[in-house]
C-alpha atoms as a PDB file:
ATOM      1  CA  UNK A   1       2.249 123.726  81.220  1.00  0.00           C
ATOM      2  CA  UNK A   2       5.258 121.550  80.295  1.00  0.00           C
ATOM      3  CA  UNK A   3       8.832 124.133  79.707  1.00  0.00           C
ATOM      4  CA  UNK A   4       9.947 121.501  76.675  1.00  0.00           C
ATOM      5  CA  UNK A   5       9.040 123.166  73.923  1.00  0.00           C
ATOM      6  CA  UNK A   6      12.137 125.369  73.326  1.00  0.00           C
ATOM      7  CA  UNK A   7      12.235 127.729  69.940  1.00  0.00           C
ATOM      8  CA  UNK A   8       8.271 126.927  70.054  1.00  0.00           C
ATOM      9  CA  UNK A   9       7.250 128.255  73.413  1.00  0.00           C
ATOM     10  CA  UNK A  10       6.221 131.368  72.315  1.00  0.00           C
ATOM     11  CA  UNK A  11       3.606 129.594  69.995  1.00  0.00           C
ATOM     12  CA  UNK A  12       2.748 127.609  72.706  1.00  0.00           C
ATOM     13  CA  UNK A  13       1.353 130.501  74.753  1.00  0.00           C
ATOM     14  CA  UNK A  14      -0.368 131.716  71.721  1.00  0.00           C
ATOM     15  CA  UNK A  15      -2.498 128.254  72.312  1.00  0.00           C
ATOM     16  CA  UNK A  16      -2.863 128.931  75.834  1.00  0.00           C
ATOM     17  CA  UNK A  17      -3.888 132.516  75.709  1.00  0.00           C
ATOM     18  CA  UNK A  18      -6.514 131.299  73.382  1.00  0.00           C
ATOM     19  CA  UNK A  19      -7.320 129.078  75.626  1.00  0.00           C
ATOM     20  CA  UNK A  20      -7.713 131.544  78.361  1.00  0.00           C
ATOM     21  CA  UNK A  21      -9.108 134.130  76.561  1.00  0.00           C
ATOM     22  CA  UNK A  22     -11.901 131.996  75.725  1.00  0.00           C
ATOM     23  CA  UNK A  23     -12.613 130.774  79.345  1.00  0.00           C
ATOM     24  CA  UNK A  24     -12.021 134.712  80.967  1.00  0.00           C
ATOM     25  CA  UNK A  25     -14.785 135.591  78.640  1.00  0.00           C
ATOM     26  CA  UNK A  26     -16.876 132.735  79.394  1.00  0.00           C
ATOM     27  CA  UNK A  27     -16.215 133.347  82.943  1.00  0.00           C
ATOM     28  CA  UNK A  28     -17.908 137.161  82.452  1.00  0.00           C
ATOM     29  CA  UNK A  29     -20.936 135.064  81.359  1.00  0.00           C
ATOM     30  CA  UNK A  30     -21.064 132.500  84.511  1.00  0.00           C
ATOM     31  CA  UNK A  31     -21.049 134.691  86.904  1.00  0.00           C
ATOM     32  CA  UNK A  32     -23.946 137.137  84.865  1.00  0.00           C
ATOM     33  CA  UNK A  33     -26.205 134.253  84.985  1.00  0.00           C
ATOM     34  CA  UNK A  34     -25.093 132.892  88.364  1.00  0.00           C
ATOM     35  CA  UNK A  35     -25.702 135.669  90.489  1.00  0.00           C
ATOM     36  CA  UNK A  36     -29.193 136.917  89.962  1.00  0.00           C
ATOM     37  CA  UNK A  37     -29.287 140.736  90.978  1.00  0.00           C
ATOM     38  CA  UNK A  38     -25.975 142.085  90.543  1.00  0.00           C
ATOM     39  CA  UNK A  39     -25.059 145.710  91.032  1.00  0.00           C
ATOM     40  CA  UNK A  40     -25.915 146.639  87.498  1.00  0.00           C
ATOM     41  CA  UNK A  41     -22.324 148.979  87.739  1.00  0.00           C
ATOM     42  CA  UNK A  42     -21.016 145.035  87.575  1.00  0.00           C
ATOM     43  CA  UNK A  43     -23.668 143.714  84.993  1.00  0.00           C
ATOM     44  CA  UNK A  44     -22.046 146.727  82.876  1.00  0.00           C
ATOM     45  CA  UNK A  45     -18.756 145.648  83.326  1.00  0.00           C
ATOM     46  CA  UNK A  46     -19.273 142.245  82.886  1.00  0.00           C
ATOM     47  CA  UNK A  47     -20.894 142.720  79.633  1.00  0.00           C
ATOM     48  CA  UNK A  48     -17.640 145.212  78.310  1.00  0.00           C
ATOM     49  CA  UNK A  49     -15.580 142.851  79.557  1.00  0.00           C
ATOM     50  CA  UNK A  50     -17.224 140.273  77.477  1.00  0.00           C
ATOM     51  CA  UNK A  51     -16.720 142.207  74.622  1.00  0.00           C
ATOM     52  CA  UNK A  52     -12.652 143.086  75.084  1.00  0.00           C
ATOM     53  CA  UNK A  53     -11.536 139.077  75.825  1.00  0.00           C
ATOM     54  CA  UNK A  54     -14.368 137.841  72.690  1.00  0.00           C
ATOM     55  CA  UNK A  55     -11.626 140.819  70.674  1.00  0.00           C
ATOM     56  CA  UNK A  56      -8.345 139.590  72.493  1.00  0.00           C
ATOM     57  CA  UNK A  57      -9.325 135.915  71.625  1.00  0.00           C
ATOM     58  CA  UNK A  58      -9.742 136.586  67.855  1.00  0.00           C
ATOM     59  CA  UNK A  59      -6.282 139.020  67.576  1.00  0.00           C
ATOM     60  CA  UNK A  60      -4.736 135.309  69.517  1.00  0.00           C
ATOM     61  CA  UNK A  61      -5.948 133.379  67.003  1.00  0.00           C
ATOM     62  CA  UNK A  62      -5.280 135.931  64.173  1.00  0.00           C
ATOM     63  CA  UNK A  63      -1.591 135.335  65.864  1.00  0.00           C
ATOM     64  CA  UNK A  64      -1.674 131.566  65.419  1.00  0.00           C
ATOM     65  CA  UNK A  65      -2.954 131.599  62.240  1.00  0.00           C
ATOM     66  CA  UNK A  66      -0.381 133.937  61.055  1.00  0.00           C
ATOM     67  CA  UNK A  67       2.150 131.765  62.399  1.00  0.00           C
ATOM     68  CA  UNK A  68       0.698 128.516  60.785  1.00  0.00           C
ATOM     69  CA  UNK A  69       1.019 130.258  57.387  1.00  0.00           C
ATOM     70  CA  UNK A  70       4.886 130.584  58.250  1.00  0.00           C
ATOM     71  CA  UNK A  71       5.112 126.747  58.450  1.00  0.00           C
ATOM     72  CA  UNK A  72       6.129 127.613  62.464  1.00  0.00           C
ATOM     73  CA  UNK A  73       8.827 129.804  61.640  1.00  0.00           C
ATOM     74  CA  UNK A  74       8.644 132.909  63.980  1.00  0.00           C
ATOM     75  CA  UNK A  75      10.612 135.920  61.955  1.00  0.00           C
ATOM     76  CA  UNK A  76      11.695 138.436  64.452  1.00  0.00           C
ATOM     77  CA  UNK A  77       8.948 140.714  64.348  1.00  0.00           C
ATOM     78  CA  UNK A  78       6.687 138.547  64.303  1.00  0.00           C
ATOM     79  CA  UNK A  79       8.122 137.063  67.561  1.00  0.00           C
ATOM     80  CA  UNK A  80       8.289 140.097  69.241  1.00  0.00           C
ATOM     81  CA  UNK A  81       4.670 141.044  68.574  1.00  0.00           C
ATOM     82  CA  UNK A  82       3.718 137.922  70.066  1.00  0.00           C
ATOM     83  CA  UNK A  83       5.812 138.542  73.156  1.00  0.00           C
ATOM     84  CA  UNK A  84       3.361 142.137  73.113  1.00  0.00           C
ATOM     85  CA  UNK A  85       0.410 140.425  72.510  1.00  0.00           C
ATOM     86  CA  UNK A  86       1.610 138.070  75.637  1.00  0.00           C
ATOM     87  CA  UNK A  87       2.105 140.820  77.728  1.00  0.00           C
ATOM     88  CA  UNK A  88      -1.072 142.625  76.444  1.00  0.00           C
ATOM     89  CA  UNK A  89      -3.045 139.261  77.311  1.00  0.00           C
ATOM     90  CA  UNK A  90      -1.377 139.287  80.658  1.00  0.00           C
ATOM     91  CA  UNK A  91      -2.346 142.500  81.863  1.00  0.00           C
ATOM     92  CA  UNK A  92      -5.603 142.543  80.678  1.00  0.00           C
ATOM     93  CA  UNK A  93      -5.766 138.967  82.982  1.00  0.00           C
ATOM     94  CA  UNK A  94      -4.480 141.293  85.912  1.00  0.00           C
ATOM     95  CA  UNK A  95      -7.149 143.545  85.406  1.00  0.00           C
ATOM     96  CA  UNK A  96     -10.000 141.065  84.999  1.00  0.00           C
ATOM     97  CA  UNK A  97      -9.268 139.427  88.119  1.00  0.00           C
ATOM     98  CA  UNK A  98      -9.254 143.017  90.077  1.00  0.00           C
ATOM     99  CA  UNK A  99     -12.770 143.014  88.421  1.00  0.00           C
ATOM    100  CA  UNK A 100     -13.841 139.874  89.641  1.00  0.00           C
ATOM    101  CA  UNK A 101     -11.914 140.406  93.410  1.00  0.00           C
ATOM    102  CA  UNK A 102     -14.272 143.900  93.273  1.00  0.00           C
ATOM    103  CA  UNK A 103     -17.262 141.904  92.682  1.00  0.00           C
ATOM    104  CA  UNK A 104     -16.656 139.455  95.101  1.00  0.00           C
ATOM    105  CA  UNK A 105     -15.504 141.643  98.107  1.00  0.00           C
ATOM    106  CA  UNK A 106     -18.056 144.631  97.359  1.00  0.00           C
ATOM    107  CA  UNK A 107     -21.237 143.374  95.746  1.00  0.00           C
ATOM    108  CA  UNK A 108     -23.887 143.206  98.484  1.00  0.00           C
ATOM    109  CA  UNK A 109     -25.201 140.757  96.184  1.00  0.00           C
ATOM    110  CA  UNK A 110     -22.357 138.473  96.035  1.00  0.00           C
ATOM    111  CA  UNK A 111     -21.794 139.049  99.716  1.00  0.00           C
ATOM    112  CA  UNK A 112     -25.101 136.831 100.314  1.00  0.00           C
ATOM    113  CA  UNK A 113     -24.211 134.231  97.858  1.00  0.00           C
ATOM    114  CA  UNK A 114     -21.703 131.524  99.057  1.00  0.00           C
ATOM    115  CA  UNK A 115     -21.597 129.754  95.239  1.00  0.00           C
ATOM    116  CA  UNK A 116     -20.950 133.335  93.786  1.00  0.00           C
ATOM    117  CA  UNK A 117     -17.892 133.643  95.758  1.00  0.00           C
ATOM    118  CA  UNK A 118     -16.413 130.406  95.319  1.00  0.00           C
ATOM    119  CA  UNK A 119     -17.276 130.443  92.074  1.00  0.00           C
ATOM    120  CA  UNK A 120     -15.475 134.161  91.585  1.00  0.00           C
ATOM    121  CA  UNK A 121     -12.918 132.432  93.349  1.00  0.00           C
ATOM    122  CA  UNK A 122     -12.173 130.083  91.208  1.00  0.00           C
ATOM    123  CA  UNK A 123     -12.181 132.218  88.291  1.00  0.00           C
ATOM    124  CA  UNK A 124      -9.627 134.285  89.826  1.00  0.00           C
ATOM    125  CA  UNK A 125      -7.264 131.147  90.345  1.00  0.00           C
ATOM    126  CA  UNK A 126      -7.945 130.127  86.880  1.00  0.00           C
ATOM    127  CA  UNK A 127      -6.725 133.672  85.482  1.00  0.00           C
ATOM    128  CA  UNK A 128      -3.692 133.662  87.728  1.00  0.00           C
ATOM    129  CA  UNK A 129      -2.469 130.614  86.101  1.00  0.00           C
ATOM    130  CA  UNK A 130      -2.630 131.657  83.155  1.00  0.00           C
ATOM    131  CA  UNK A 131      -0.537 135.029  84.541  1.00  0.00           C
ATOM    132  CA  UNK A 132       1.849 132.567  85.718  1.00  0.00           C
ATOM    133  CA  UNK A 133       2.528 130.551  82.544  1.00  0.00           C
ATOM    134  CA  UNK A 134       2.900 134.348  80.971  1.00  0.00           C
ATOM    135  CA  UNK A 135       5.571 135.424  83.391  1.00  0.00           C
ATOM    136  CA  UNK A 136       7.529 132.542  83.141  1.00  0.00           C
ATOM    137  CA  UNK A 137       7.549 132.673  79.039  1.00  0.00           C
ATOM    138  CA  UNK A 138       8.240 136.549  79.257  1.00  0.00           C
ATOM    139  CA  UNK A 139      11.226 135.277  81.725  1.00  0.00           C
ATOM    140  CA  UNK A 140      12.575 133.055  79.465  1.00  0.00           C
ATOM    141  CA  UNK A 141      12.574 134.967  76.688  1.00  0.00           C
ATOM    142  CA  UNK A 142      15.018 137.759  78.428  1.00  0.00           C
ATOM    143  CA  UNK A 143      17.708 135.388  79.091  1.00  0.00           C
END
């Protein structure tokens, strides 16, 4: 993600955490259906987790919408529940990648599946970016 945006980065994470959002619960999906067999304790999960980014997506774009109807003008509450909501998102990341490292390191299932863990792999990178673009906005915004 491009830094240029200035007064409008924080509604330009709002796009990416939908973004992200989105994909993270996608991802829960992929790697249901790719890796036939799974611990149900990880089918479980999966499907939870499913639930709680589908919820996190829809408060993000409850955010953006909200800030549409203010023609782009953040007022400062509204700009500091967004910088919540960012760190919310980011957490949440944190915690679905632990998920998906647990999966990939302890799932005799996975274990045996060379896609599953490239695949969970990639997923992980995919959240950490995400994490990334986070910490650098939360950065920015305590100067």
């Amino acid at each position: 993600m491009q830094f240029y945006y200035g007064q409008h980065m924080p509604l330009r994470i709002l796009d990416e955490a939908e973004f992200w959002k989105h994909q993270e619960e996608e991802h829960t999906v992929v790697i249901r259906e790719l890796v036939t067999g799974l611990e149900k304790k990880y089918v479980d999960a999966l499907n939870e987790w499913e639930k709680a980014l589908s919820n996190t997506h829809q408060h993000v774009v409850s955010f953006i919408e909200s800030v549409v109807r203010t023609s782009y003008y953040l007022p400062a509450q509204l700009h500091e529940q967004v910088m919540q909501l960012v760190v919310f998102c980011l957490e949440e990341s944190n915690q679905f990648i632990e998920l998906c490292r647990q999966i990939r390191d302890d799932s005799q299932v996975v274990s045996k599946n060379q896609t599953a863990k490239v695949v969970l792999n990639h997923i992980i990178v995919e959240s950490e970016y995400f994490i990334g673009i986070a910490r650098a906005l939360l950065a920015q915004q305590q100067r």
